[in-house]
Protein backbone atom coordinates (compact mmCIF):
# COMPACT_ATOMS: atom_id res chain seq x y z
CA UNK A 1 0.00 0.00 0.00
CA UNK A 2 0.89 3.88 -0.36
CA UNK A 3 3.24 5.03 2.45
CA UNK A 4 2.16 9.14 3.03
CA UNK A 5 0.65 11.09 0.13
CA UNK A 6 4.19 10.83 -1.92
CA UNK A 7 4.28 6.78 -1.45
CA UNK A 8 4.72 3.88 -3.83
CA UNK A 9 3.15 3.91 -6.83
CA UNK A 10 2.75 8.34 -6.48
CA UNK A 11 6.50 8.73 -5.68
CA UNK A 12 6.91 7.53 -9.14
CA UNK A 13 5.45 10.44 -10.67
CA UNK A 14 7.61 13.06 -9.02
CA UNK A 15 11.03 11.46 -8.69
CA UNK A 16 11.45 8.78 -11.75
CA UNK A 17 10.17 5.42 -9.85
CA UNK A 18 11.48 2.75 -11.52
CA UNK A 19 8.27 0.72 -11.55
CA UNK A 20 6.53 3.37 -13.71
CA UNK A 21 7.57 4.37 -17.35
CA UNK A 22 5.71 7.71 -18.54
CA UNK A 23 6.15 8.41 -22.48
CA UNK A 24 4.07 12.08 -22.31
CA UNK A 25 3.37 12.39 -25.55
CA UNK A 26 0.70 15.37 -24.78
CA UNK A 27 -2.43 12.69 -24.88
CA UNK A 28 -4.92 12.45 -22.45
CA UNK A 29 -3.99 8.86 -21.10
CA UNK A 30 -3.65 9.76 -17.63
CA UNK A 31 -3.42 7.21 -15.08
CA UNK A 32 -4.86 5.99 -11.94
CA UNK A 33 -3.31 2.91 -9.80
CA UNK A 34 -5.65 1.40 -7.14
CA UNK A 35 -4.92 -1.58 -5.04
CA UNK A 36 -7.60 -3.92 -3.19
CA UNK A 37 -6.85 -6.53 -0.73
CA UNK A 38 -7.60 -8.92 -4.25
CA UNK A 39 -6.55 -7.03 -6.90
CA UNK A 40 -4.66 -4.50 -8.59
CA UNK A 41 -6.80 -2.41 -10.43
CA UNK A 42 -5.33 0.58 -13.52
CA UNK A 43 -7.26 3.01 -15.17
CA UNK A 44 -6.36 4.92 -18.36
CA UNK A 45 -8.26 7.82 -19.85
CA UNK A 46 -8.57 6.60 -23.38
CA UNK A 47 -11.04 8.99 -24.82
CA UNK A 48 -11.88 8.49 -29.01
CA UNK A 49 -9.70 5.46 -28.78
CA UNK A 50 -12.46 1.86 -29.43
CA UNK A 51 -11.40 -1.67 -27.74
CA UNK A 52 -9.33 -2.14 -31.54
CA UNK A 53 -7.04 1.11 -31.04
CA UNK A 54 -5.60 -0.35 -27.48
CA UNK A 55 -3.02 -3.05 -27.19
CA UNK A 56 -2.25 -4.92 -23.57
CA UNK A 57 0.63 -7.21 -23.17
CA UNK A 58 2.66 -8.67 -20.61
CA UNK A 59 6.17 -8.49 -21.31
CA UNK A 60 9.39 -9.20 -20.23
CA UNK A 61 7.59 -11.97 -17.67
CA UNK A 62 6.15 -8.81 -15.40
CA UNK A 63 6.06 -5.37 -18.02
CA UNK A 64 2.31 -4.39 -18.57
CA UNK A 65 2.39 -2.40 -21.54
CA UNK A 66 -0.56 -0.30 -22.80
CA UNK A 67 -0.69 1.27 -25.95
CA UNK A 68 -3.07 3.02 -27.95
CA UNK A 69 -3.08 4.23 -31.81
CA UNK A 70 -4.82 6.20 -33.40
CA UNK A 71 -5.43 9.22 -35.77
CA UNK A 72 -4.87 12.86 -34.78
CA UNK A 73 -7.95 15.21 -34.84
CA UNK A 74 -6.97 17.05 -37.95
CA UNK A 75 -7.84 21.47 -39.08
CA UNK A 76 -11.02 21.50 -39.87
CA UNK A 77 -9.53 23.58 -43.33
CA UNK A 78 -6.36 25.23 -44.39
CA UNK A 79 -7.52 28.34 -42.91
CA UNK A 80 -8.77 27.09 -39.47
CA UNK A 81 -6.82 28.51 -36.08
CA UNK A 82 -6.83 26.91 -33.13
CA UNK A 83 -7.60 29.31 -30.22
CA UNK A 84 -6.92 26.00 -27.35
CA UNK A 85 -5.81 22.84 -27.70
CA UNK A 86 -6.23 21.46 -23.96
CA UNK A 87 -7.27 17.66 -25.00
CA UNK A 88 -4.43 16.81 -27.18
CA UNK A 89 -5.91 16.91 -30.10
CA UNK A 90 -6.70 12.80 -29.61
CA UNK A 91 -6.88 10.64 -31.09
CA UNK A 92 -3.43 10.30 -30.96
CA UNK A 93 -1.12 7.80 -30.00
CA UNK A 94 0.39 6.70 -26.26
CA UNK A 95 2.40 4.23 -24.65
CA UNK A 96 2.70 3.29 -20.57
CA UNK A 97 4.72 0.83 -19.55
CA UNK A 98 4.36 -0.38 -15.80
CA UNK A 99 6.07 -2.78 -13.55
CA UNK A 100 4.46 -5.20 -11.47
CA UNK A 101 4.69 -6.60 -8.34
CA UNK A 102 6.01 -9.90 -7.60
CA UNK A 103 2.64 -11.15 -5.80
CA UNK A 104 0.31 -10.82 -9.15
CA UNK A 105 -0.92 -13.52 -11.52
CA UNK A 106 -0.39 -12.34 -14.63
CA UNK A 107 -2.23 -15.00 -16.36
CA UNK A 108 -5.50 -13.70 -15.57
CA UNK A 109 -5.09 -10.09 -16.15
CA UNK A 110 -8.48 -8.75 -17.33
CA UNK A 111 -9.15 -5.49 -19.18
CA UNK A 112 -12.41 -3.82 -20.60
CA UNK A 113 -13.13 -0.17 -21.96
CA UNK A 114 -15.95 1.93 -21.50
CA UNK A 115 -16.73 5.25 -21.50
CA UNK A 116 -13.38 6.36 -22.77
CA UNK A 117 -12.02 4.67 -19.55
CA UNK A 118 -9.44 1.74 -20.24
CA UNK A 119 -9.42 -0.41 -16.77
CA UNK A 120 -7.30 -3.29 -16.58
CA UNK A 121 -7.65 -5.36 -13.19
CA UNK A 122 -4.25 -7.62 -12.62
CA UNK A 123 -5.41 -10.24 -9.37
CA UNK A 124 -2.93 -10.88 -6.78
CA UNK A 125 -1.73 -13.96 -5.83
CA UNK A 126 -2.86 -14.98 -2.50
CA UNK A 127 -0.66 -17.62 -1.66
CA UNK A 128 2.07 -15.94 0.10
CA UNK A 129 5.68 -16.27 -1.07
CA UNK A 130 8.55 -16.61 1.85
CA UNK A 131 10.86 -14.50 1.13
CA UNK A 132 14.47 -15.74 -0.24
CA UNK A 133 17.35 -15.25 2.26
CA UNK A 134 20.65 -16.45 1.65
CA UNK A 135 23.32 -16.67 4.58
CA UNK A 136 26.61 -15.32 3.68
CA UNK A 137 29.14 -17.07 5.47
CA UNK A 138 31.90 -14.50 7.08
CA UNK A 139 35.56 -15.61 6.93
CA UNK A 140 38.40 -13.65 8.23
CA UNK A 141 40.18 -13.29 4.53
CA UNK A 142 39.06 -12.74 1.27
């Protein structure tokens, strides 16, 4: 779980966490990581973007990568000006790539959009793992 307002997975955003990858590519694909006792649970804003536009794969055994493609919103003619431009002009394309944790079954990662909301539940694993420790045996000499 989160340890203070700046904790794992937030600290990520502000100081380069390794577990998180952000390619800002001026989209609206912002992020939100939730964790249940079961289950942990990502949401994407994926606004324009239909169930065909969005790829999810595992890779690299525990890399959840989420991308989207698309078409950008083009001028409506030559002599259109934009005033604003504060949705990214989507559809365009994104990429997040996110780490995760050991106790997760990736085999039964589920993921359904709706609503221009992308939500991808990943279950944990419930069987609890001891953790490895190795004794190091300590000798007077190298």
């Amino acid at each position: 779980m989160a340890d203070g307002i700046f904790g794992y997975p937030f600290r990520s955003f502000f100081w380069g966490h390794p577990l998180i990858s952000r390619e800002w590519d001026g989209s609206t694909a912002l992020m939100d990581w939730l964790e249940s006792p079961t289950s942990h649970i990502i949401k994407i804003n994926v606004p324009g973007f239909s169930k065909d536009d969005i790829k999810v794969q595992v890779e690299d055994g525990n890399i959840l990568h989420i991308k989207g493609e698309g078409a950008k919103e083009e001028a409506q003619g030559k002599d259109t000006v934009w005033h604003v431009t504060e949705r990214g002009t989507m559809k365009g394309d994104f990429s997040r790539a996110i780490e995760l944790p050991e106790n997760v079954k990736v085999d039964q990662i589920k993921a359904h959009v709706e609503n221009g909301v992308l939500t991808v539940v990943v279950p944990k694993d419930a069987s609890l793992k001891s953790p490895k420790v190795r004794n190091i045996n300590i000798t007077s000499r190298l």
